[in-house]
C-alpha atoms as a PDB file:
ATOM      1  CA  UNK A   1      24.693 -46.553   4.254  1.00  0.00           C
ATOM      2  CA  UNK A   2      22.234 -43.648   4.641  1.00  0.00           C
ATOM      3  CA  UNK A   3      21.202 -41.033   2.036  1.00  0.00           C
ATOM      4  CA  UNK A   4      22.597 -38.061   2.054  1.00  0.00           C
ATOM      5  CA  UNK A   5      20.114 -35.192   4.222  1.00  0.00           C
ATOM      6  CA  UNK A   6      18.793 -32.676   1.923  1.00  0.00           C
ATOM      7  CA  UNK A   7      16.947 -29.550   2.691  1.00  0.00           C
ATOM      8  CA  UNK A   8      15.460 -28.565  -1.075  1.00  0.00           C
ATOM      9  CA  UNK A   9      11.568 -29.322  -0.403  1.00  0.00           C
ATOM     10  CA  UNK A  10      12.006 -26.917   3.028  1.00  0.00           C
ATOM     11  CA  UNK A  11      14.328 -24.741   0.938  1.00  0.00           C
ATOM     12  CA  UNK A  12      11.800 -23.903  -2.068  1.00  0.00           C
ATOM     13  CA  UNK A  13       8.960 -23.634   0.498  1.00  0.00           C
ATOM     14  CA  UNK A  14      10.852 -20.916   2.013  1.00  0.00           C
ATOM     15  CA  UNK A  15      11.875 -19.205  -0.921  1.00  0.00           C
ATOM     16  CA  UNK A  16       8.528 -19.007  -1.940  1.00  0.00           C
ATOM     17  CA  UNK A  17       7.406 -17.487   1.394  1.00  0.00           C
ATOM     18  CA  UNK A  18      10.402 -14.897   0.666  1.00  0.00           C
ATOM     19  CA  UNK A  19       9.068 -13.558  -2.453  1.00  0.00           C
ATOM     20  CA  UNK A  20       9.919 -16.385  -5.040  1.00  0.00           C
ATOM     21  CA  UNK A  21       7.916 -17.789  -7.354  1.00  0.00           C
ATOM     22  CA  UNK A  22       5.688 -20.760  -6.447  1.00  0.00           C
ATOM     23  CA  UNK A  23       7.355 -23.165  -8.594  1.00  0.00           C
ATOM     24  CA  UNK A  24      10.793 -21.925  -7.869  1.00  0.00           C
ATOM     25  CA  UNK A  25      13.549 -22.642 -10.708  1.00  0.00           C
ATOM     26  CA  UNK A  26      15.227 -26.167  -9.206  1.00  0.00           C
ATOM     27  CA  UNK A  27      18.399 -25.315 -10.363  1.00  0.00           C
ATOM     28  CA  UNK A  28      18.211 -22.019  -7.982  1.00  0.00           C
ATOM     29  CA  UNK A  29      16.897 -23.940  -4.916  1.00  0.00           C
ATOM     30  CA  UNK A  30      19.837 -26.579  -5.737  1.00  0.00           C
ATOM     31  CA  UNK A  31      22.267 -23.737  -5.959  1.00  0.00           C
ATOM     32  CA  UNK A  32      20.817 -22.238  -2.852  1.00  0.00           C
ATOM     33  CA  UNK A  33      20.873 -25.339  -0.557  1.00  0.00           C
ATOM     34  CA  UNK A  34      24.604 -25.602  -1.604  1.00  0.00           C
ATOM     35  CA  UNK A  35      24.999 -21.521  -0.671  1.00  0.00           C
ATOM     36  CA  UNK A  36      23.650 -22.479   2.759  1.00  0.00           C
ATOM     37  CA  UNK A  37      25.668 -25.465   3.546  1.00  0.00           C
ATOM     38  CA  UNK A  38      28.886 -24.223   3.047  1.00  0.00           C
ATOM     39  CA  UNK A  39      27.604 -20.674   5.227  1.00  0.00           C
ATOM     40  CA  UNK A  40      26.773 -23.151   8.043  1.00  0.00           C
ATOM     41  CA  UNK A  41      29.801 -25.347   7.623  1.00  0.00           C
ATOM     42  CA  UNK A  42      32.224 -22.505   7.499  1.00  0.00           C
ATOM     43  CA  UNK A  43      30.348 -20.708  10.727  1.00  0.00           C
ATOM     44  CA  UNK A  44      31.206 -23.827  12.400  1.00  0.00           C
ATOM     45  CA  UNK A  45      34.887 -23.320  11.643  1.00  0.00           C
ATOM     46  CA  UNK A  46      34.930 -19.672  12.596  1.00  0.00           C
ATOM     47  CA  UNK A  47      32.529 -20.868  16.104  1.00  0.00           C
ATOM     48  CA  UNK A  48      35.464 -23.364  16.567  1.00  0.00           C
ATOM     49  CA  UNK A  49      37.882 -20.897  16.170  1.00  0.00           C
ATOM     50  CA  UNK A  50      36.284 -19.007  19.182  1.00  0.00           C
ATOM     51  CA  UNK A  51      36.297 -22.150  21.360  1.00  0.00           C
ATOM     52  CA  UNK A  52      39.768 -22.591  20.968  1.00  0.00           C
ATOM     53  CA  UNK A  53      40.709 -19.163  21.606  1.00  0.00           C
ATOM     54  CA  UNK A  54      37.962 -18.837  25.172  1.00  0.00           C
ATOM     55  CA  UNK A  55      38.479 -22.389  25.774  1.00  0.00           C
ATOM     56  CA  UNK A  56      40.202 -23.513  29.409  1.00  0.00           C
ATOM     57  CA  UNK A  57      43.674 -25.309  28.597  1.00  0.00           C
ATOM     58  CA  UNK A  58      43.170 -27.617  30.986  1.00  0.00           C
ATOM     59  CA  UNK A  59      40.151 -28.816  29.385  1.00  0.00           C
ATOM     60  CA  UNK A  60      39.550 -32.313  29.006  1.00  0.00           C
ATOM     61  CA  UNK A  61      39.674 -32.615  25.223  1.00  0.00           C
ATOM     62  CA  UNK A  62      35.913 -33.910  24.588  1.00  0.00           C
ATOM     63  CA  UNK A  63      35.107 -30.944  26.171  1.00  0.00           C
ATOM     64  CA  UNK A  64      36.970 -28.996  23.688  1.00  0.00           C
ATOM     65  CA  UNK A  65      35.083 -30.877  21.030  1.00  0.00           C
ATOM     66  CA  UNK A  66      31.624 -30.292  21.637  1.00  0.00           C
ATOM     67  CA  UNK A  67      30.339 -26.703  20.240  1.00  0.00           C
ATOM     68  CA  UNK A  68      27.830 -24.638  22.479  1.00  0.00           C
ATOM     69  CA  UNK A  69      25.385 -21.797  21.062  1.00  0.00           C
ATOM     70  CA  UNK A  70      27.102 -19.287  23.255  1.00  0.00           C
ATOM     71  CA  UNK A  71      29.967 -19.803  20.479  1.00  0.00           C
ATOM     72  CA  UNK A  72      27.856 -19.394  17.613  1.00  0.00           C
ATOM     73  CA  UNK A  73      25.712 -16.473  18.982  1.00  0.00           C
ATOM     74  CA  UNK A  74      29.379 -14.358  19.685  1.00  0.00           C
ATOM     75  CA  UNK A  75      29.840 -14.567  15.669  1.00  0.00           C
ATOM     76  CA  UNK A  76      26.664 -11.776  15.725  1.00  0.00           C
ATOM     77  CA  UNK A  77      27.743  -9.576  17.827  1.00  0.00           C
ATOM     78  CA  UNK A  78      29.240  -7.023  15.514  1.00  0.00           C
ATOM     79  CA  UNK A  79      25.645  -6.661  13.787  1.00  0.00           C
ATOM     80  CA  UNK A  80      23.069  -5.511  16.343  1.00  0.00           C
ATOM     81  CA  UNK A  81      20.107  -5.391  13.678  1.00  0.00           C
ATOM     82  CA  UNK A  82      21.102  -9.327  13.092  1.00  0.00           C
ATOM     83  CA  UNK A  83      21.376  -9.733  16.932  1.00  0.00           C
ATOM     84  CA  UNK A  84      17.625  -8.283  17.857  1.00  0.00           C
ATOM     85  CA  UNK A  85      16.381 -10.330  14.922  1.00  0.00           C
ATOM     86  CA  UNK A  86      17.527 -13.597  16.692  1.00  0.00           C
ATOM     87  CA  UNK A  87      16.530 -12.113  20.779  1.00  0.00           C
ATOM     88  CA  UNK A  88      12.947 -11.958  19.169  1.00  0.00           C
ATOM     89  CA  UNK A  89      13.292 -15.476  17.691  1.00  0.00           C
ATOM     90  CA  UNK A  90      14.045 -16.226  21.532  1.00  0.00           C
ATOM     91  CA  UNK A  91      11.481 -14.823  22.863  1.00  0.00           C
ATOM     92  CA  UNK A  92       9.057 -16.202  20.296  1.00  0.00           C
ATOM     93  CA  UNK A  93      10.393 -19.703  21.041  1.00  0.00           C
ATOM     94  CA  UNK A  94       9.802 -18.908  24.653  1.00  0.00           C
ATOM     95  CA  UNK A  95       5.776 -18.057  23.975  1.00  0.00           C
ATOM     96  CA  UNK A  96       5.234 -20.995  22.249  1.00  0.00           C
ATOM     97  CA  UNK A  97       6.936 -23.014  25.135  1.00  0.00           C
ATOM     98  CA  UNK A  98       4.218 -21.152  27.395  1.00  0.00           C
ATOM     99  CA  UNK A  99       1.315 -21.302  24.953  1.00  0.00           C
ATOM    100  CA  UNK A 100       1.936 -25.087  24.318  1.00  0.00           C
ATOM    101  CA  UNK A 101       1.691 -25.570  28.510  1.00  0.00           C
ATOM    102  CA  UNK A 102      -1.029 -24.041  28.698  1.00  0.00           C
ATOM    103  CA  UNK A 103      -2.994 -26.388  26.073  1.00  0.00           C
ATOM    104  CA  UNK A 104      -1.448 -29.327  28.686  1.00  0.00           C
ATOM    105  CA  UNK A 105      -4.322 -30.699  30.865  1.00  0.00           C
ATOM    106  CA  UNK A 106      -1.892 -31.604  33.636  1.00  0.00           C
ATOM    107  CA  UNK A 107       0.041 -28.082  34.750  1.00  0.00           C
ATOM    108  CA  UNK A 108       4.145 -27.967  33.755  1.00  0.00           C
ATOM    109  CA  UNK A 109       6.580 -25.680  35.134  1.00  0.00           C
ATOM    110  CA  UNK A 110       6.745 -23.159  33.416  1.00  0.00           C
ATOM    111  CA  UNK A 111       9.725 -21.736  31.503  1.00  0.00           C
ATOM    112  CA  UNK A 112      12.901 -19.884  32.964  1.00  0.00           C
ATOM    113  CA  UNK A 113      12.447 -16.356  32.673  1.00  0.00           C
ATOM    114  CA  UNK A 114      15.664 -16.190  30.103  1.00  0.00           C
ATOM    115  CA  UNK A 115      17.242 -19.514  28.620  1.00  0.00           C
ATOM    116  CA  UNK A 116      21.137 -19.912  28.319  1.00  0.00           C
ATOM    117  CA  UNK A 117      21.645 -18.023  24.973  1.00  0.00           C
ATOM    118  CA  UNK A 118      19.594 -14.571  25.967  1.00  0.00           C
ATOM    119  CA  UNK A 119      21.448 -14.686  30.037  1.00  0.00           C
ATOM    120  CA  UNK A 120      24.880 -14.555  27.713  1.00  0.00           C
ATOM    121  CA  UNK A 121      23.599 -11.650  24.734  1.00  0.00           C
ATOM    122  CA  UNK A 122      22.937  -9.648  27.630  1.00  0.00           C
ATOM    123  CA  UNK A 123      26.002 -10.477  29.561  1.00  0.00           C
ATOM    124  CA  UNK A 124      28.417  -9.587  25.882  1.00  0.00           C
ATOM    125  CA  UNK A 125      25.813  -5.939  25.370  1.00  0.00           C
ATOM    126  CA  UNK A 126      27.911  -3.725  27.380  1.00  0.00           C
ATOM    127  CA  UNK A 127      26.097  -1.235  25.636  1.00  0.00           C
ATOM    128  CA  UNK A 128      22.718  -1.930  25.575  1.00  0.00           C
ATOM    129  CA  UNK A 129      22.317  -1.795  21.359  1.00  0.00           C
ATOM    130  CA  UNK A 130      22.068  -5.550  21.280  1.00  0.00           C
ATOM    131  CA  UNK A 131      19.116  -6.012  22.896  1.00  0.00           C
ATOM    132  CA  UNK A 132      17.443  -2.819  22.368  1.00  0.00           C
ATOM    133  CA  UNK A 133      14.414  -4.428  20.304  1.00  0.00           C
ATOM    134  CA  UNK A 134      12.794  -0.785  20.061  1.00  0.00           C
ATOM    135  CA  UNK A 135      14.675   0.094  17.375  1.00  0.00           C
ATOM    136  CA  UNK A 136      12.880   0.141  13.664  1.00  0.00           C
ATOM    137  CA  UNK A 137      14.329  -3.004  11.691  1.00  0.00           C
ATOM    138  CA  UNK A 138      14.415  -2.305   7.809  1.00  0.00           C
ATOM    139  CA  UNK A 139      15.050  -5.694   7.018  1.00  0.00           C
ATOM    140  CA  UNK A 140      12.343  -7.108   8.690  1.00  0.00           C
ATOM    141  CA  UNK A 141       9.923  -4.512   7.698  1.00  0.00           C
ATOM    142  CA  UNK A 142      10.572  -5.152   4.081  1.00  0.00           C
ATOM    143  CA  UNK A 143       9.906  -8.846   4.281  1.00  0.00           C
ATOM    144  CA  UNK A 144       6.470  -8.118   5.633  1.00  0.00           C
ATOM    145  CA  UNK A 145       5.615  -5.571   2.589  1.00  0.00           C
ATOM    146  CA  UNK A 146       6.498  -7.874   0.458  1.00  0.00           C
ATOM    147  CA  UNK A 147       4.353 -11.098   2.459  1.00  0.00           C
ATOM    148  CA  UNK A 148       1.451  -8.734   2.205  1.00  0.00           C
ATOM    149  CA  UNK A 149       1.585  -7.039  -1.183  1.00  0.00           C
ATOM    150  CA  UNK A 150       2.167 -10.809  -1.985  1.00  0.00           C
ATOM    151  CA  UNK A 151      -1.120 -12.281  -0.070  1.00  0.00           C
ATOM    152  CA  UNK A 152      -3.475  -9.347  -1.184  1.00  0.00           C
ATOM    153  CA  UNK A 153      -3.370 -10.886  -5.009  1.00  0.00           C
ATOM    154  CA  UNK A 154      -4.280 -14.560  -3.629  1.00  0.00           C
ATOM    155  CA  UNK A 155      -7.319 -16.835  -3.160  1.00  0.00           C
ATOM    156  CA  UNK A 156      -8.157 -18.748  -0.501  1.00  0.00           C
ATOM    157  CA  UNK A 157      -6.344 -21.869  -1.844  1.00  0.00           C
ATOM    158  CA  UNK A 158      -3.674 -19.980  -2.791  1.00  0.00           C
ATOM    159  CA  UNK A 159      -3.424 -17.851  -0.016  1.00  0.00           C
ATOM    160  CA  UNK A 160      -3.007 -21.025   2.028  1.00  0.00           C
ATOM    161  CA  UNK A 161      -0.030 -22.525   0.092  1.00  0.00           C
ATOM    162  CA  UNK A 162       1.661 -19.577   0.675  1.00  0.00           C
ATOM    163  CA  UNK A 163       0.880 -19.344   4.942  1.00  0.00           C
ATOM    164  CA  UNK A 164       2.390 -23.107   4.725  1.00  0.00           C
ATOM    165  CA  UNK A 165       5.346 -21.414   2.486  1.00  0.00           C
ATOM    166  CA  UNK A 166       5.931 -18.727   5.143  1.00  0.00           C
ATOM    167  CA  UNK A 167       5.752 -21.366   8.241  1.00  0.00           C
ATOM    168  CA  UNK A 168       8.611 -23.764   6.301  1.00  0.00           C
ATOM    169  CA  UNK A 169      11.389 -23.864   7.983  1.00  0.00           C
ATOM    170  CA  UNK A 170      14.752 -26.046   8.686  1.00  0.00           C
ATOM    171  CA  UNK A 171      12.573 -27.063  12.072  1.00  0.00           C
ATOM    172  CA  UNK A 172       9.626 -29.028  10.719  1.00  0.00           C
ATOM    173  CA  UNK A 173       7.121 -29.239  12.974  1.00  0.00           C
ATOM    174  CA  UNK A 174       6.115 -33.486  11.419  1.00  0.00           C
ATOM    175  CA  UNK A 175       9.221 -34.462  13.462  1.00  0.00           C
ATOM    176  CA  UNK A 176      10.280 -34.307  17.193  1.00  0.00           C
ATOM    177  CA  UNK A 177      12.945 -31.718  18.383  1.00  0.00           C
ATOM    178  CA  UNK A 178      15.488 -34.630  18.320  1.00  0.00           C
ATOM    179  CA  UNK A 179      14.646 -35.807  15.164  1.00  0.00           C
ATOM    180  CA  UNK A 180      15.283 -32.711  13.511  1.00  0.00           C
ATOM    181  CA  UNK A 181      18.319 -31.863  15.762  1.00  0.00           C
ATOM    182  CA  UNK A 182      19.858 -34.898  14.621  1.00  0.00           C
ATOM    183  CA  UNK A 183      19.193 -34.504  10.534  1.00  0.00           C
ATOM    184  CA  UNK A 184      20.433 -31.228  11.001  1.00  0.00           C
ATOM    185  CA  UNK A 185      23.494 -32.135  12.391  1.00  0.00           C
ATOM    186  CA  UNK A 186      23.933 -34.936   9.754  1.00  0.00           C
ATOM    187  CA  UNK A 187      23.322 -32.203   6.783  1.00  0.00           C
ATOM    188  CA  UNK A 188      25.851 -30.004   8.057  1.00  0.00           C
ATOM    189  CA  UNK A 189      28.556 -32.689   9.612  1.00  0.00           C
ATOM    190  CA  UNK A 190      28.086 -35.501   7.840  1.00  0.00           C
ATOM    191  CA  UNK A 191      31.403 -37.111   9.116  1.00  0.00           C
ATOM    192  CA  UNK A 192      30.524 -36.678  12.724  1.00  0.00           C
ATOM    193  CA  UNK A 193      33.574 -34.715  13.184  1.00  0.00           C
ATOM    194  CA  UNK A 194      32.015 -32.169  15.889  1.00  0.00           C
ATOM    195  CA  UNK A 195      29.779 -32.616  18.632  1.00  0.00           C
ATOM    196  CA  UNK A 196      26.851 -29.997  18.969  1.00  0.00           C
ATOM    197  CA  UNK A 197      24.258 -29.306  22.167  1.00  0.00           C
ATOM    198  CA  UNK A 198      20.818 -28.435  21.140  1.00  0.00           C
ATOM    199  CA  UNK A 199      21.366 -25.256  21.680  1.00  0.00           C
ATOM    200  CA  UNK A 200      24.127 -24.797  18.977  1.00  0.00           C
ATOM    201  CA  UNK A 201      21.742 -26.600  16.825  1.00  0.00           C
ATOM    202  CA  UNK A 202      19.023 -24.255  17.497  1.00  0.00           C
ATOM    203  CA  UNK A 203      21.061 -21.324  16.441  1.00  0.00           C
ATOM    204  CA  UNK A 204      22.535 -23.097  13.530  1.00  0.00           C
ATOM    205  CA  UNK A 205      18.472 -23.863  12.529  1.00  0.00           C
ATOM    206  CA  UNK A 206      18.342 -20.037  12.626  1.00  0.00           C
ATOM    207  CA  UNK A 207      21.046 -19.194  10.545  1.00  0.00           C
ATOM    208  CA  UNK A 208      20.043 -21.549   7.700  1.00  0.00           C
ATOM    209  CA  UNK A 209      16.716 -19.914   7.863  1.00  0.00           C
ATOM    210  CA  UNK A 210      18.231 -16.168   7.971  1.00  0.00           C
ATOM    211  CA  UNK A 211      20.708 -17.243   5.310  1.00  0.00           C
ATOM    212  CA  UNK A 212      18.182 -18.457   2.890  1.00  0.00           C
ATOM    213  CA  UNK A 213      15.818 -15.524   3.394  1.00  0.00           C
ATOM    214  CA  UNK A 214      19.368 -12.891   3.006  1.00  0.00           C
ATOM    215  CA  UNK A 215      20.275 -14.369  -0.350  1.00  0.00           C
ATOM    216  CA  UNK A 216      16.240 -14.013  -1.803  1.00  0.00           C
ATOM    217  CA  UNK A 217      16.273 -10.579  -0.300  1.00  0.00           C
ATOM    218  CA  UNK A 218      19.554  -9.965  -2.187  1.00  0.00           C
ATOM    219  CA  UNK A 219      18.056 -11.343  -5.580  1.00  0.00           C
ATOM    220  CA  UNK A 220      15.337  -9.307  -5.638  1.00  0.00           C
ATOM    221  CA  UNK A 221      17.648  -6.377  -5.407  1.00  0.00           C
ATOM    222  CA  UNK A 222      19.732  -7.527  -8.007  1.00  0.00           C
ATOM    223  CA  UNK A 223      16.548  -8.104 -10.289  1.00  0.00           C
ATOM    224  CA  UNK A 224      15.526  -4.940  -9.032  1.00  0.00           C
ATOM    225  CA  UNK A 225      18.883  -3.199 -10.156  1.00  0.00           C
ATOM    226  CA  UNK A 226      18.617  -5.074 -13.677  1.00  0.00           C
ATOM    227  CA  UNK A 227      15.138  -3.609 -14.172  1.00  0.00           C
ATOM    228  CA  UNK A 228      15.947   0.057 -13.025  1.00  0.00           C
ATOM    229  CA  UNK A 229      15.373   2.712 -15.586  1.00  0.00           C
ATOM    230  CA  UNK A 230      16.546   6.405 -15.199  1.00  0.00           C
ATOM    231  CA  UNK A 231      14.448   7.642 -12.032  1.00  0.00           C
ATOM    232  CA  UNK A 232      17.465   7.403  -9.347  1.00  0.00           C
ATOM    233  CA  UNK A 233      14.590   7.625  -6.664  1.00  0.00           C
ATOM    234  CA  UNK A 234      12.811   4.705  -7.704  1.00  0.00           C
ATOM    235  CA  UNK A 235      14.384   2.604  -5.117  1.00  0.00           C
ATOM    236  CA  UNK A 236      14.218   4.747  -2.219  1.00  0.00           C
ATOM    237  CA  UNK A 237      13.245   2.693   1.309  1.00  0.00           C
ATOM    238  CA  UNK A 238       9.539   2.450   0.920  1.00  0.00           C
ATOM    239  CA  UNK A 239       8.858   2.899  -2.617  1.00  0.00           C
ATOM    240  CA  UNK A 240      10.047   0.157  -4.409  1.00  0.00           C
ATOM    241  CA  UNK A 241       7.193  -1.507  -3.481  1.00  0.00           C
ATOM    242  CA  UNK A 242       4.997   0.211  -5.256  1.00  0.00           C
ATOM    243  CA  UNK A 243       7.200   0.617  -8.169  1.00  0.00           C
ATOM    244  CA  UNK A 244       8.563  -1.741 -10.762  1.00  0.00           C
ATOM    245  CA  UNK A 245       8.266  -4.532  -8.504  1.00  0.00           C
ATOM    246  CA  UNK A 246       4.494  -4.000  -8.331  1.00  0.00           C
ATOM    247  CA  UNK A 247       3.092  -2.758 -12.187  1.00  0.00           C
ATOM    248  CA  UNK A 248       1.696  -3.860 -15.033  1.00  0.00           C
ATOM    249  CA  UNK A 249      -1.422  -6.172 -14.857  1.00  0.00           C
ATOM    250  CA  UNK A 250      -1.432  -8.704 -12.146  1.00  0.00           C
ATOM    251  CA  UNK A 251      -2.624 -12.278 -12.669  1.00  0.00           C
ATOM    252  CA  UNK A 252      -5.128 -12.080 -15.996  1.00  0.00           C
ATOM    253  CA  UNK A 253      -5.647 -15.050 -17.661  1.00  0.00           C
ATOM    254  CA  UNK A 254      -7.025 -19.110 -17.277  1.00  0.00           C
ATOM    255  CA  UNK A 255      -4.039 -19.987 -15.132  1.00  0.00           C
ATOM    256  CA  UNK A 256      -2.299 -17.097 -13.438  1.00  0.00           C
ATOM    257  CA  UNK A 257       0.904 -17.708 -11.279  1.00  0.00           C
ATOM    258  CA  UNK A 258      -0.363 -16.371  -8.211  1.00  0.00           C
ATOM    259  CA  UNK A 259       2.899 -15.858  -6.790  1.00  0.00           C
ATOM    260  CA  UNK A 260       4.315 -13.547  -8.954  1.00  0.00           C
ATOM    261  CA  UNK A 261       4.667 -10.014  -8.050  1.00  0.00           C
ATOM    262  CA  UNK A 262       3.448  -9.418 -12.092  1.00  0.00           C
ATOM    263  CA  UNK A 263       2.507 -11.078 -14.310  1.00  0.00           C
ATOM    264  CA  UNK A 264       5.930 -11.038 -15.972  1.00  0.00           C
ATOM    265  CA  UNK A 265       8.064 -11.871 -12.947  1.00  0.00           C
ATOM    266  CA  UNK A 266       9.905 -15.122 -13.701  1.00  0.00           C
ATOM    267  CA  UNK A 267      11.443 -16.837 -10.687  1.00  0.00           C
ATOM    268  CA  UNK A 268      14.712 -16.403  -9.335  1.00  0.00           C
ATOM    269  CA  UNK A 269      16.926 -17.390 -11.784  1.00  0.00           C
ATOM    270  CA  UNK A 270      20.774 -19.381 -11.444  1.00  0.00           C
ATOM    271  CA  UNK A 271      22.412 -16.029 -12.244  1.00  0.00           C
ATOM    272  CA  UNK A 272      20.998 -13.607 -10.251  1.00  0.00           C
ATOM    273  CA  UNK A 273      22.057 -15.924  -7.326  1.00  0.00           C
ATOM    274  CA  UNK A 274      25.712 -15.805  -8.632  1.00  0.00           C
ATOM    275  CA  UNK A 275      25.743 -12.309  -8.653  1.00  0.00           C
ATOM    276  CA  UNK A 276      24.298 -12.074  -5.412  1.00  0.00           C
ATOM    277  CA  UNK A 277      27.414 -14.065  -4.436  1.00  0.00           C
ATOM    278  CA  UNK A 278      29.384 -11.776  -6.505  1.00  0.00           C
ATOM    279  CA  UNK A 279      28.652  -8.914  -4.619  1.00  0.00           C
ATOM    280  CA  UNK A 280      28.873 -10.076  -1.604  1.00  0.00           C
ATOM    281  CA  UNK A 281      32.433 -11.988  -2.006  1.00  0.00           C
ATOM    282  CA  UNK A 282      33.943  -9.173  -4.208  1.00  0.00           C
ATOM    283  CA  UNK A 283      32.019  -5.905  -3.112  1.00  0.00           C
ATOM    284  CA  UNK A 284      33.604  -2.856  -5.126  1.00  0.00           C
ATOM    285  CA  UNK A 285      34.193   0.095  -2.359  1.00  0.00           C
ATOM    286  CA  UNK A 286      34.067   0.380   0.824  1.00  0.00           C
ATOM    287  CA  UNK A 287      36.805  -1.840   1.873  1.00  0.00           C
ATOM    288  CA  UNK A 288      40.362  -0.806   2.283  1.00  0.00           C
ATOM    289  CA  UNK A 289      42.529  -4.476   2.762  1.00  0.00           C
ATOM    290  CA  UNK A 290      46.140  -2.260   1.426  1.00  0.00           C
ATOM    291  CA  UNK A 291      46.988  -5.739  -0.294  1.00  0.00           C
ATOM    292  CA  UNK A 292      46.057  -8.138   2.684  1.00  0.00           C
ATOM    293  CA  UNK A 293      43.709 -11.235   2.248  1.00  0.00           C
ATOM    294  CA  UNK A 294      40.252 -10.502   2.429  1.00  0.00           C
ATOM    295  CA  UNK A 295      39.554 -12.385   6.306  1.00  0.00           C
ATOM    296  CA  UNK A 296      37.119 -15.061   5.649  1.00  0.00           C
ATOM    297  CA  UNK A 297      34.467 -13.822   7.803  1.00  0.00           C
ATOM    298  CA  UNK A 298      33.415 -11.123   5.562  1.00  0.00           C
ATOM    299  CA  UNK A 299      32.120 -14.457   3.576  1.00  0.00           C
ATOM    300  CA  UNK A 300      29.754 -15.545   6.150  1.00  0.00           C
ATOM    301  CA  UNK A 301      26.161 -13.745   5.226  1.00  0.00           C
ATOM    302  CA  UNK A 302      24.230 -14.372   8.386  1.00  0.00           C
ATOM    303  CA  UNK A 303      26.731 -12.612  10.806  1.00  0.00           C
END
């Protein structure tokens, strides 16, 4: 019998790159890995769910078995910001598919114009919104003031263990396509219960990656809402950057933890994970259920 898959080496790579420390605690990364199992596990159910409903009854039944990435990529499409975050991991995928060609010394053909998953975004964006990519993404631009206000304290060295921290993902690039296709699907259905095409796996790689990178972005809110003092403007978009997360004297001393924001900054601890869960499973306003059941999608982070 084979070993159980596990993620955590991948998983406290990337939470470094996110903003963690560079020895993250390992009861966090163990708590995370278990945050993003059960995220990936129960957007297969709800992707199911939206099989069965689209799905043709007269359907041979192994055909109602096998989950596509259109599924998967319809859970999104009530979050646009989410949705233009994945159409530029598309078209990212799509330039290295052209890049990697080119280094080929016998020509390839090259790439369809749009694969499978972008042909069907467009076809569900009556609107437009979805694949507007124009549009300023908070998120994203956050994540990159905190890489760089991160890498302007580091060495060399260190500046390299955290460009392999940032590159970490559920994809690693030391196995084939397949290969890591098929440990994914053995981390998140063990049982061989559901049959995936790569292209389901692809997005599922991409929500483990978004949902890992969601919950540090959470914690370092919480930490951030822990550490607040009276100013209410202190954590306006744009300045808390260059306020508590970024004072007091950075990296003195024989052996300085280069990844922390301050000197003081311990890693992300077991409990600021939990609250981030917390929050986002019992959020205090904004939700008006008149006694009903709280629908289980409102569970799932990435979508």
């Amino acid at each position: 019998m084979s070993a159980p898959v596990s993620y955590y080496n991948q998983i406290s790579n990337m939470m470094f790159g996110f903003g963690d420390s560079h020895i993250p605690n390992p009861d966090t990364v163990s708590l995370v890995e278990n945050i993003t199992l059960n995220q990936m596990r129960l957007i297969v159910e709800e992707a199911i769910k939206v099989q069965t409903i689209c799905s043709d009854p007269e359907a041979p039944p192994e055909d109602k078995k096998t989950l596509s990435g259109e599924e998967l990529v319809f859970l999104m499409r009530k979050d646009k910001y989410k949705m233009r975050r994945f159409l530029k991991y598309l078209y990212s995928q799509m330039q290295k598919h052209v890049h990697s060609n080119f280094a080929q010394p016998v020509p390839v053909q090259a790439p369809p114009k749009h694969n499978k998953l972008i042909e069907f975004i467009e076809y569900i964006d009556e609107t437009g919104e979805l694949t507007d990519l124009s549009e300023y993404d908070e998120v994203k631009y956050e994540r990159m003031v905190r890489a760089d206000r991160m890498s302007l304290a580091l060495g060399e060295e260190a500046y390299m263990k955290f460009y392999k921290a940032r590159c970490s993902s559920f994809m690693q690039k030391s196995m084939s396509q397949i290969r890591n296709f098929e440990r994914l699907k053995q981390w998140i259905d063990p049982g061989n219960t559901v049959n995936f095409t790569n292209d389901a796996l692809n997005v599922l790689s991409y929500y483990a990656y978004e949902t890992v990178a969601l919950i540090i972005d959470y914690a370092l809110l919480v930490r951030l809402d822990h550490n607040r003092k009276a100013d209410p403007l202190e954590n306006l978009q744009g300045t808390h950057y260059s306020a508590d997360m970024f004072k007091g004297e950075q990296f003195n001393g024989p052996n300085p933890d280069y990844s922390r924001v301050y000197s003081g900054q311990a890693p992300i601890s077991v409990n600021e994970i939990k609250e981030v869960m917390r929050r986002l499973y019992m959020p205090q306003a904004g939700i008006c259920l008149l006694g009903k059941k709280m629908p289980s999608s409102r569970t799932i982070i990435v979508v």
